[in-house]
Structure formats: C-alpha cells, structure tokens
PDB file of N, CA and C in Angstrom:
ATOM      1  N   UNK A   1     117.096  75.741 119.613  1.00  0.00           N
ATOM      2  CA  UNK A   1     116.846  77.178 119.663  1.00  0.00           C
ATOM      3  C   UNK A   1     116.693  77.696 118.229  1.00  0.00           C
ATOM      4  N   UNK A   2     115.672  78.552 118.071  1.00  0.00           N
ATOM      5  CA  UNK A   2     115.446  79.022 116.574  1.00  0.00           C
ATOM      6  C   UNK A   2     116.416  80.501 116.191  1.00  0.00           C
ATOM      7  N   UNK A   3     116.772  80.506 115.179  1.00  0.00           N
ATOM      8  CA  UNK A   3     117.563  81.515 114.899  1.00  0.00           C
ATOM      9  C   UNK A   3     116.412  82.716 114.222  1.00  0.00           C
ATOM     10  N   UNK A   4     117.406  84.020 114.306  1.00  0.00           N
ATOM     11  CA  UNK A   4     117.003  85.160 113.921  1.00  0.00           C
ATOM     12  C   UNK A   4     116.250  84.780 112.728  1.00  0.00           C
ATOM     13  N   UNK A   5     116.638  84.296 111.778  1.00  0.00           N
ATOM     14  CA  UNK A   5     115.703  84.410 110.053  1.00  0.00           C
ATOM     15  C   UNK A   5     114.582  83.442 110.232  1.00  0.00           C
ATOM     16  N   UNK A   6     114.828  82.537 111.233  1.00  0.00           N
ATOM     17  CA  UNK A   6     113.340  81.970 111.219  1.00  0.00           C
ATOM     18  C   UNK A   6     111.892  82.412 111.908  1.00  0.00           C
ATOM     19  N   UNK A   7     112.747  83.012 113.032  1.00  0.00           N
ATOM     20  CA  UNK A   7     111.545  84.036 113.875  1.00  0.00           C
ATOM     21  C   UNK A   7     111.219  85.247 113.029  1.00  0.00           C
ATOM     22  N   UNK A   8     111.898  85.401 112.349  1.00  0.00           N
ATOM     23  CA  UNK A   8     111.295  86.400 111.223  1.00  0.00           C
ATOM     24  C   UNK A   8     110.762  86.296 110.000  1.00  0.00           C
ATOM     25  N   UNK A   9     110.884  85.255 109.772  1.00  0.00           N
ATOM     26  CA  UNK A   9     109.688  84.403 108.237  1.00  0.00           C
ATOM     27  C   UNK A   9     108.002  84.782 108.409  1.00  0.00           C
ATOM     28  N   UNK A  10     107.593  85.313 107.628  1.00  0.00           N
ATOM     29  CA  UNK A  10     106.273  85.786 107.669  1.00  0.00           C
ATOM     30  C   UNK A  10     105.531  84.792 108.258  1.00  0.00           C
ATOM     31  N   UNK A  11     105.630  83.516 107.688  1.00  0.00           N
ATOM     32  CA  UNK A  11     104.818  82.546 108.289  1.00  0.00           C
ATOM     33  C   UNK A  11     104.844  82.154 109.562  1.00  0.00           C
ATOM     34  N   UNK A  12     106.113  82.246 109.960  1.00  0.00           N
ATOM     35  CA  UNK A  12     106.247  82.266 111.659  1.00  0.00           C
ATOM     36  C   UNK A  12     105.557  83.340 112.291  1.00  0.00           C
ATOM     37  N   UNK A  13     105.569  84.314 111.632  1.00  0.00           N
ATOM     38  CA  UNK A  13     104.817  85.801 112.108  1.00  0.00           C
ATOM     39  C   UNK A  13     103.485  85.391 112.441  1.00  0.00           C
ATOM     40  N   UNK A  14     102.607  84.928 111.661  1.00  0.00           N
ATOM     41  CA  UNK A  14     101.511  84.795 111.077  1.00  0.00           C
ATOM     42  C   UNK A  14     100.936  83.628 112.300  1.00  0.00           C
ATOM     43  N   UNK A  15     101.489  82.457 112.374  1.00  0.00           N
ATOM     44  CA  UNK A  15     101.096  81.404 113.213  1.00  0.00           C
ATOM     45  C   UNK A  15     101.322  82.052 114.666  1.00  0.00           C
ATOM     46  N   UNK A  16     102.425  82.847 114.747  1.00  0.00           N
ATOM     47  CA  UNK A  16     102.209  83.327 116.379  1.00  0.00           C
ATOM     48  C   UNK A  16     101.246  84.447 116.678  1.00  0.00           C
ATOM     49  N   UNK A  17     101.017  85.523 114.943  1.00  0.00           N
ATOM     50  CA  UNK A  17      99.402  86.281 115.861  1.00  0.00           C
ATOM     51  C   UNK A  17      98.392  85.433 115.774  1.00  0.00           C
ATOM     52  N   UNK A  18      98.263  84.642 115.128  1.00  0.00           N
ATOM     53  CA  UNK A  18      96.904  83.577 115.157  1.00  0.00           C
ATOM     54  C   UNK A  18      96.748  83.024 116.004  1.00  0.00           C
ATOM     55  N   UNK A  19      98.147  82.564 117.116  1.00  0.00           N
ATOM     56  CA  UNK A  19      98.255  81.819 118.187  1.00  0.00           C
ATOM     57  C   UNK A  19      98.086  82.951 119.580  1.00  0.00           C
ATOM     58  N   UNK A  20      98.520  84.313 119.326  1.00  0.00           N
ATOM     59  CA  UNK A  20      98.108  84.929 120.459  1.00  0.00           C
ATOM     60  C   UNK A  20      96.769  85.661 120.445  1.00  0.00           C
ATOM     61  N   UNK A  21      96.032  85.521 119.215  1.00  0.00           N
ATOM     62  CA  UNK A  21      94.661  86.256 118.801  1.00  0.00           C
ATOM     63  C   UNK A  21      94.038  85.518 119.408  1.00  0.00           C
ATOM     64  N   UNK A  22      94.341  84.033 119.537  1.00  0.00           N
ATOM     65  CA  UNK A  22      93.219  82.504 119.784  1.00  0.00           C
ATOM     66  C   UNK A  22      92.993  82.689 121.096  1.00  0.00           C
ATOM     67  N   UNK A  23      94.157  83.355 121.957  1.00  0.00           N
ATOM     68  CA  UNK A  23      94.326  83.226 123.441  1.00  0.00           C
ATOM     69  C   UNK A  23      93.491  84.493 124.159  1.00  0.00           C
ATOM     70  N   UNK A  24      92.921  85.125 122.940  1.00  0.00           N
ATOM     71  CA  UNK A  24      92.358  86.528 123.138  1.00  0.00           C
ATOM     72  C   UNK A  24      93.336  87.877 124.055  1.00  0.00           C
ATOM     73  N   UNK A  25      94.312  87.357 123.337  1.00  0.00           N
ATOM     74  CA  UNK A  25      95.517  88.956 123.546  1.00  0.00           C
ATOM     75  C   UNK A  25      95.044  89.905 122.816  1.00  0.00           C
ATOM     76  N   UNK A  26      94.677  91.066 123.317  1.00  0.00           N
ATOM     77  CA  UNK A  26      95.047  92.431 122.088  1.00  0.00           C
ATOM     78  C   UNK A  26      95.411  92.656 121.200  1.00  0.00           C
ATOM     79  N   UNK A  27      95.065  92.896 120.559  1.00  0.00           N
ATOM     80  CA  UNK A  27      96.257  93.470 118.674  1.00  0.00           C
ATOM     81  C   UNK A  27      97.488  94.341 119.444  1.00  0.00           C
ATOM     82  N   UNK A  28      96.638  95.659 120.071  1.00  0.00           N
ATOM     83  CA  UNK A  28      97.831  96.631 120.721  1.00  0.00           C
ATOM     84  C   UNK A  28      98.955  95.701 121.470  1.00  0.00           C
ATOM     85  N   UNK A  29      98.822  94.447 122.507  1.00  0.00           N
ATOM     86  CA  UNK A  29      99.882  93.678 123.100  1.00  0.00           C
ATOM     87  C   UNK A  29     100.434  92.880 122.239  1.00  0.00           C
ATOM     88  N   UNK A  30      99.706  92.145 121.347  1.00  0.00           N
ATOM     89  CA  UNK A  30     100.475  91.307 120.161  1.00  0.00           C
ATOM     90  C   UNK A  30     101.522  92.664 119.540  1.00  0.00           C
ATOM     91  N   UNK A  31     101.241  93.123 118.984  1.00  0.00           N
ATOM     92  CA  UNK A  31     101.828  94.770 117.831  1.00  0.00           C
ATOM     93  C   UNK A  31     103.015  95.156 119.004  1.00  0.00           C
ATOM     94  N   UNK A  32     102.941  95.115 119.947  1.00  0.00           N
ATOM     95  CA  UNK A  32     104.123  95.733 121.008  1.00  0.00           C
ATOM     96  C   UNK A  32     105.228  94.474 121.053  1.00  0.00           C
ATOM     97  N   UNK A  33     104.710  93.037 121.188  1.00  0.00           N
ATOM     98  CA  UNK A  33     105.626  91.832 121.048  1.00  0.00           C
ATOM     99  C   UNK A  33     106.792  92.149 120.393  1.00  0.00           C
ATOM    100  N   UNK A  34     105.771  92.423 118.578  1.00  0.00           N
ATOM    101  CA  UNK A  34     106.190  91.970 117.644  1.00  0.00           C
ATOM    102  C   UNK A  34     107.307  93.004 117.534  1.00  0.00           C
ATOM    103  N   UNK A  35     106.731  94.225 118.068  1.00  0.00           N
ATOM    104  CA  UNK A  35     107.871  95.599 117.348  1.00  0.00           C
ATOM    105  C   UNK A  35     109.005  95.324 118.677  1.00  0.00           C
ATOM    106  N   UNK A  36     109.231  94.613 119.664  1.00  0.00           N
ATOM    107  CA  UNK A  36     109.987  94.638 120.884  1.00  0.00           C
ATOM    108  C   UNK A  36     110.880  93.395 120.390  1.00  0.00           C
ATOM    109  N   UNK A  37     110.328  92.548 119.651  1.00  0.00           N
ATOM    110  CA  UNK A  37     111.308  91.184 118.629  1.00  0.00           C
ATOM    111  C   UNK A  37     112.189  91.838 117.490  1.00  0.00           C
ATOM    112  N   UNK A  38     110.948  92.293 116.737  1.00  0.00           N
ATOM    113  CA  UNK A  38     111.416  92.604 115.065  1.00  0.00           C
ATOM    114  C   UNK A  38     112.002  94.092 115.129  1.00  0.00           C
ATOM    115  N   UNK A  39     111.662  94.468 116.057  1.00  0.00           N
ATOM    116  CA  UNK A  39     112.131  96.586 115.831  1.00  0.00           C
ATOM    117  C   UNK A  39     111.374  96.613 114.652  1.00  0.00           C
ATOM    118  N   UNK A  40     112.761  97.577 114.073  1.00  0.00           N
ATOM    119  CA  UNK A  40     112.090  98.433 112.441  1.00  0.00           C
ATOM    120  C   UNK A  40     111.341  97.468 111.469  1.00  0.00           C
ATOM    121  N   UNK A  41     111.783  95.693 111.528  1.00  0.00           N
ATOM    122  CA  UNK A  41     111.400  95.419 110.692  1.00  0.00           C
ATOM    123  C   UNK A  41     109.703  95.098 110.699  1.00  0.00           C
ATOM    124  N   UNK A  42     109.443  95.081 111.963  1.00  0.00           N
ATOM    125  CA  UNK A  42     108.217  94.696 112.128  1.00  0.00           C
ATOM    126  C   UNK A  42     106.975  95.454 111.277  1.00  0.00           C
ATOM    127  N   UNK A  43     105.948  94.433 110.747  1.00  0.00           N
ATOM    128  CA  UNK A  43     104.983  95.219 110.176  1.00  0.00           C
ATOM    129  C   UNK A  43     104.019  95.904 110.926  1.00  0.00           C
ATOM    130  N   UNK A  44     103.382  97.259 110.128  1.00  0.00           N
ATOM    131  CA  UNK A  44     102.528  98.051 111.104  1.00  0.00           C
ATOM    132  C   UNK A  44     101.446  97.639 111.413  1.00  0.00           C
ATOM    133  N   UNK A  45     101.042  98.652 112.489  1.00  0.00           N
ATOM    134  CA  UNK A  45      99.736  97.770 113.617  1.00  0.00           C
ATOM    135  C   UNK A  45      98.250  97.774 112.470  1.00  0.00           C
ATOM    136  N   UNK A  46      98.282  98.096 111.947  1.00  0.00           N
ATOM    137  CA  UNK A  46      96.618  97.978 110.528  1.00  0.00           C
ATOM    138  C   UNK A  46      97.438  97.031 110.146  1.00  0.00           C
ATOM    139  N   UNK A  47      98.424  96.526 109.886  1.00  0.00           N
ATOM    140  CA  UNK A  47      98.752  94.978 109.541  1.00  0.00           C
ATOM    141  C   UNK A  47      98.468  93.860 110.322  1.00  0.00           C
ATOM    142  N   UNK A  48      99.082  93.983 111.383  1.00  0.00           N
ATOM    143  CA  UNK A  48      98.810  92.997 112.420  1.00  0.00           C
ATOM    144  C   UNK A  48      97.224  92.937 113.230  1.00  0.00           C
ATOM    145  N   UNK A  49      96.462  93.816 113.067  1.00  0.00           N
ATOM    146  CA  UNK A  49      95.297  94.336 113.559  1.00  0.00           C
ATOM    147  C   UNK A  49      94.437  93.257 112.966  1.00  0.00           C
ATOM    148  N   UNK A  50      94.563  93.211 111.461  1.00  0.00           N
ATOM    149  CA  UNK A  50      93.787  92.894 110.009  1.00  0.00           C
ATOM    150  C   UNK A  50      93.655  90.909 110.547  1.00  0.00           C
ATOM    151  N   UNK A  51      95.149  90.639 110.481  1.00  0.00           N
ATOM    152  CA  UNK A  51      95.632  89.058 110.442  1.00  0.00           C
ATOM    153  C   UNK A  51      94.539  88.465 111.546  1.00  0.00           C
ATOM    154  N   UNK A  52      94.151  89.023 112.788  1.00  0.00           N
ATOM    155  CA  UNK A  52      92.620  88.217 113.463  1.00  0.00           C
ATOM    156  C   UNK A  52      91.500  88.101 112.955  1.00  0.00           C
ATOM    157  N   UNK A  53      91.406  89.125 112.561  1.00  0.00           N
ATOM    158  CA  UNK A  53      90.141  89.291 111.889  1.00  0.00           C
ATOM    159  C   UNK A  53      89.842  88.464 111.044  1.00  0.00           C
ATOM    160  N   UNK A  54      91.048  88.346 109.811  1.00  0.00           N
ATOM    161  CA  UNK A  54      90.916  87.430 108.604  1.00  0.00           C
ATOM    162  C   UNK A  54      91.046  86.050 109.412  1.00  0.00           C
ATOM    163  N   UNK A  55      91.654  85.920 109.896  1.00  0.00           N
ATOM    164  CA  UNK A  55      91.996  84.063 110.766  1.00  0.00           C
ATOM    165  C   UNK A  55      90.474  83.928 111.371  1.00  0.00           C
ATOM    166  N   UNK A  56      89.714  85.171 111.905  1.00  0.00           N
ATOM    167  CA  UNK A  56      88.352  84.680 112.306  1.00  0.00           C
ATOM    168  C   UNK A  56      87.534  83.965 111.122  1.00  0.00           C
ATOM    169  N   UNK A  57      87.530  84.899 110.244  1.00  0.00           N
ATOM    170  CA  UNK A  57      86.517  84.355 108.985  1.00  0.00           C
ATOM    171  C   UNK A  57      87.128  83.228 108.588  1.00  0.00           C
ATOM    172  N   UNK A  58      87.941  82.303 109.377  1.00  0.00           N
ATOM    173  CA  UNK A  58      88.113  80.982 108.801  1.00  0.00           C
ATOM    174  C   UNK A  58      89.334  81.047 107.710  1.00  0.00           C
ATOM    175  N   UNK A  59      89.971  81.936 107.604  1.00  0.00           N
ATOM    176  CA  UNK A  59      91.398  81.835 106.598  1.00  0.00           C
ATOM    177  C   UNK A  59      92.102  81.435 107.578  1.00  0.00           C
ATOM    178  N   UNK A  60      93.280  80.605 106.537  1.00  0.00           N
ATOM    179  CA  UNK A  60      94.254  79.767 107.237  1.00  0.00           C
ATOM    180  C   UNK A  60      95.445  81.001 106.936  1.00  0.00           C
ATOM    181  N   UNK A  61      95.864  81.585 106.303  1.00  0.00           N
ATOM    182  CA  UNK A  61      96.819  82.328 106.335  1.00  0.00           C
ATOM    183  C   UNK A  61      96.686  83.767 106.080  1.00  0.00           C
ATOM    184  N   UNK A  62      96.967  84.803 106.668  1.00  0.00           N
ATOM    185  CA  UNK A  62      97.221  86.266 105.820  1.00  0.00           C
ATOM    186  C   UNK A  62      96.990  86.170 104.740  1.00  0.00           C
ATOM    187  N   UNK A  63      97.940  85.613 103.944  1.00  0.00           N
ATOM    188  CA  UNK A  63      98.386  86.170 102.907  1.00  0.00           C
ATOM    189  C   UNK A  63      96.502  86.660 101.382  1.00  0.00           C
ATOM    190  N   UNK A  64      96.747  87.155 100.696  1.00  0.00           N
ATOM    191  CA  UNK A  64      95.848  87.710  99.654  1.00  0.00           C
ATOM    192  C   UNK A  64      95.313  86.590  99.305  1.00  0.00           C
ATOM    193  N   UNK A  65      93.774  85.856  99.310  1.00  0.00           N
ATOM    194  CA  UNK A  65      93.482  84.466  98.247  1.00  0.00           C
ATOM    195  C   UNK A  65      93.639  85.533  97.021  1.00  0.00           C
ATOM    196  N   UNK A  66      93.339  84.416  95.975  1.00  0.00           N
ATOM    197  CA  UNK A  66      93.541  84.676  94.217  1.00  0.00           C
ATOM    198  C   UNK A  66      92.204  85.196  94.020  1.00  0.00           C
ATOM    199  N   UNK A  67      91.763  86.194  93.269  1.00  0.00           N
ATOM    200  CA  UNK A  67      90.958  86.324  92.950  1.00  0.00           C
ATOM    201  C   UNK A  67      90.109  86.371  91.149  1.00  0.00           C
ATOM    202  N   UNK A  68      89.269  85.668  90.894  1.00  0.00           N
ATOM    203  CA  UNK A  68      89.022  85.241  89.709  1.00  0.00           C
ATOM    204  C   UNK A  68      88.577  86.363  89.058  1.00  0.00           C
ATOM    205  N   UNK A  69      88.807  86.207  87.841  1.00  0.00           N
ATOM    206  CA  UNK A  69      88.343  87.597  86.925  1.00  0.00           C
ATOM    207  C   UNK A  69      89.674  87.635  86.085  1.00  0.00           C
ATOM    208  N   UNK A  70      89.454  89.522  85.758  1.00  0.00           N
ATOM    209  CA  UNK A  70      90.689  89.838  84.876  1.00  0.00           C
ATOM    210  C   UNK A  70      91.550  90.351  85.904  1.00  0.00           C
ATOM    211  N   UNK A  71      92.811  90.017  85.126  1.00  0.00           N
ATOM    212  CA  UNK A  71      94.003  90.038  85.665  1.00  0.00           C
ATOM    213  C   UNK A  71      94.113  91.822  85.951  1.00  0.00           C
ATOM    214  N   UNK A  72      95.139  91.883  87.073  1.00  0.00           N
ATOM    215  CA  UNK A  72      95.515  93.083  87.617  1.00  0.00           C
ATOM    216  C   UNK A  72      96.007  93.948  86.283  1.00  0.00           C
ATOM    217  N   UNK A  73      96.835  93.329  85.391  1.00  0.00           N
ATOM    218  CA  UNK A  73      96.972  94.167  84.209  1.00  0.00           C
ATOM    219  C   UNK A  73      96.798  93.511  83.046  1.00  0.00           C
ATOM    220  N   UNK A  74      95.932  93.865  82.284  1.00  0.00           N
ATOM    221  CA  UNK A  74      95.698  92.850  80.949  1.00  0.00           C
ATOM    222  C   UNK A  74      96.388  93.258  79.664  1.00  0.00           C
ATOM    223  N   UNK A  75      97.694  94.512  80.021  1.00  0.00           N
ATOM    224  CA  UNK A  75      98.316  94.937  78.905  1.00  0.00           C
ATOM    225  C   UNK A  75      99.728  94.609  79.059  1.00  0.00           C
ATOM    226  N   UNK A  76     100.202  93.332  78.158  1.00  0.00           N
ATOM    227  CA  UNK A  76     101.490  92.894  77.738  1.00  0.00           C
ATOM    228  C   UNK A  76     102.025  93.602  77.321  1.00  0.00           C
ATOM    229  N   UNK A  77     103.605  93.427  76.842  1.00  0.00           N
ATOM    230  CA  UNK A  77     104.527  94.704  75.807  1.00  0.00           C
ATOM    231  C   UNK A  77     104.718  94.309  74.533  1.00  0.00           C
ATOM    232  N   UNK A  78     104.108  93.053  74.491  1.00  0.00           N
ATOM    233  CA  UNK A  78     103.414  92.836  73.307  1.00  0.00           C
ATOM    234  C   UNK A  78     102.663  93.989  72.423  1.00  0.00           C
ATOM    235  N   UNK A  79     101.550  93.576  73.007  1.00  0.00           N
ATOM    236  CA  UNK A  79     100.826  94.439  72.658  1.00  0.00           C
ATOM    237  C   UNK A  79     100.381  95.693  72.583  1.00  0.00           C
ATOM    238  N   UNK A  80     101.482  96.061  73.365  1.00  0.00           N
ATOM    239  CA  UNK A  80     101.792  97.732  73.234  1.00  0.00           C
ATOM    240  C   UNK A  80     102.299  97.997  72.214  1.00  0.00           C
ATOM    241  N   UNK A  81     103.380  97.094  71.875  1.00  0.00           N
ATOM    242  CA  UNK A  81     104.247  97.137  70.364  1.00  0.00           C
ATOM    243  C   UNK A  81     103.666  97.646  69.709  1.00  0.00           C
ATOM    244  N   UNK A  82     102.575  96.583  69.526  1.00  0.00           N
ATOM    245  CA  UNK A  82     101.748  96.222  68.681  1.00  0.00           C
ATOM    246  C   UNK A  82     100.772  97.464  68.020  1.00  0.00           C
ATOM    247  N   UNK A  83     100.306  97.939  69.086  1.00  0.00           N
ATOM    248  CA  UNK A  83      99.430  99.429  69.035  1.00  0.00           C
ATOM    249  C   UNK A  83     100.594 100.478  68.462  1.00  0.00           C
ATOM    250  N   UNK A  84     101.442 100.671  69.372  1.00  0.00           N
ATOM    251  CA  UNK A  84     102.136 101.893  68.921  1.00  0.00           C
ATOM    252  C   UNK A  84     102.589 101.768  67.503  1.00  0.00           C
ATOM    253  N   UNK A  85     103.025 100.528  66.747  1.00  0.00           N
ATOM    254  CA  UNK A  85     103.477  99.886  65.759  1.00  0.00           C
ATOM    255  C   UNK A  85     102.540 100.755  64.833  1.00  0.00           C
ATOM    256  N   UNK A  86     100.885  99.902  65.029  1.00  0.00           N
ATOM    257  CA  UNK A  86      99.843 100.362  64.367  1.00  0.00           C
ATOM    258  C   UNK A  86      99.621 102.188  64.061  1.00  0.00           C
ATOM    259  N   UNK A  87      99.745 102.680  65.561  1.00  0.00           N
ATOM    260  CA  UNK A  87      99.327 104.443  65.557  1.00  0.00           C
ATOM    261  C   UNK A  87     100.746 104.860  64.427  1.00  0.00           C
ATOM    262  N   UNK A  88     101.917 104.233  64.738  1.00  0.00           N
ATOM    263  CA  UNK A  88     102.911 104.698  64.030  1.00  0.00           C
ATOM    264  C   UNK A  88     103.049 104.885  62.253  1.00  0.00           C
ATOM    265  N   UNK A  89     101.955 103.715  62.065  1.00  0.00           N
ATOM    266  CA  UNK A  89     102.495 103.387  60.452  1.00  0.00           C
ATOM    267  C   UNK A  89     101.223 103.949  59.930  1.00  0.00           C
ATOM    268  N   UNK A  90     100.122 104.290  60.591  1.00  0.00           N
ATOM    269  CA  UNK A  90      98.694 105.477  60.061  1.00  0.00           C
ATOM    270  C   UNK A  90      98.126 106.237  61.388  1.00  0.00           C
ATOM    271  N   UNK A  91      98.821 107.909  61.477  1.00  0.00           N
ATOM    272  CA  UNK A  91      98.720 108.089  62.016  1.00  0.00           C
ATOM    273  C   UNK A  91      97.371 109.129  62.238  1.00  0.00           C
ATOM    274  N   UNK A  92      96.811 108.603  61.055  1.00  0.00           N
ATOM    275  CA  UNK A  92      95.400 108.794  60.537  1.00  0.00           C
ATOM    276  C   UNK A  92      94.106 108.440  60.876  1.00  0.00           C
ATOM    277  N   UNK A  93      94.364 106.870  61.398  1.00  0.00           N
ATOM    278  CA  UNK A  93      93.687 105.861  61.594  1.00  0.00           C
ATOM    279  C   UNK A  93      92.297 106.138  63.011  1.00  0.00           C
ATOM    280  N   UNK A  94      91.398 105.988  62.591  1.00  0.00           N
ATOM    281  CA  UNK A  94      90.711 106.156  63.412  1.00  0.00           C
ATOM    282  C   UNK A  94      90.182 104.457  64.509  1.00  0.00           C
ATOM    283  N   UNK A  95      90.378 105.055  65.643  1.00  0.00           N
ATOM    284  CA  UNK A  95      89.694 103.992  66.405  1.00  0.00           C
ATOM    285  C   UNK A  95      88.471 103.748  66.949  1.00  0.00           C
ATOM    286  N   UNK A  96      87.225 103.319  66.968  1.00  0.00           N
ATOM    287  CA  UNK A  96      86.558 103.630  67.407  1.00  0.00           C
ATOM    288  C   UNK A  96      85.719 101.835  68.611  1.00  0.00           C
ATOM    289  N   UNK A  97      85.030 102.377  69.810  1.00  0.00           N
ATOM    290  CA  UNK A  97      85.210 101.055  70.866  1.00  0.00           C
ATOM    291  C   UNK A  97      83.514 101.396  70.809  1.00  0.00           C
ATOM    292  N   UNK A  98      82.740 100.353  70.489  1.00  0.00           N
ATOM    293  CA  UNK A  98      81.414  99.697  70.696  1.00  0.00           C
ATOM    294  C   UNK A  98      81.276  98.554  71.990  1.00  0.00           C
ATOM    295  N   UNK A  99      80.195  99.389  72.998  1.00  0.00           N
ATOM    296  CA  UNK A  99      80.551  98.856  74.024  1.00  0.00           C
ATOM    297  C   UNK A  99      79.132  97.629  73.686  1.00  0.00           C
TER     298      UNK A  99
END
C-alpha cells in the first residue's frame, strides 16, 4: 500500500494524469480526482488541464524543458558591486550603450 507522501510526489501526479488523459477522461473528472485525494494541496485545473496537452506533443513529463539562450537573469551581485562601486567613485561618469 502506498503512503500519503508518495501519492503526492509530483511525479506520481503527473504519471496518473497522463495515465487518465491516455484513457480519454476529462481534465474536469481527472481535476475532481485529484482535488477529492489532495484537497487544498492539489494543483489548479489550468494546471492539470495544460499536463495532456503537453504529454500529447510527445513530452515525457510536465515539468519546464531548458531553454537555450540568455539566462533568466544575467545580473550577478558581482557585478552590481561592481557598477555601483564604479557610479560611486565618479559620479560624473558618463555611460553611454552602442547598439
């Protein structure tokens, strides 16, 4: 018998809407399961709605792929130092950005 924290691991989440999406259940009957298992903790129905859709286009899991490029934030505290350091010691200094 599986205990409470395992029926509630995302990934368990995840393999049972993929497994009741496959069987062509509803989002609305899957989303009622889940909130009649999980209560409050359960995620909302534009959550669970989303997870078929993406499992159609051939993803194996929910979760976000990586996406290539620049990073979500490309400013360290480094380099904030670094700037404020700079504005601090000429506060004269002009900057100017050539695109």
């Amino acid at each position: 018998m599986r205990t409470v924290k395992e029926i509630k691991s995302k990934k368990n989440l995840e393999l049972g809407i993929k497994y009741l999406s496959l069987k062509k259940i509803s989002t609305k009957d899957i989303q009622n399961d889940v909130v009649e298992i999980l209560g409050d903790s359960a995620p909302p129905y534009c959550t669970i709605a989303n997870w078929p859709k993406e499992f159609k286009l051939s993803r194996t899991c929910a979760e976000e792929e990586h996406c290539e490029g620049r990073p979500t934030t490309s400013l360290t505290e480094d380099e904030l130092k670094k700037g404020v350091d700079f504005i601090l010691a000429d506060s004269r200094v002009t900057i100017s950005h050539n695109i």
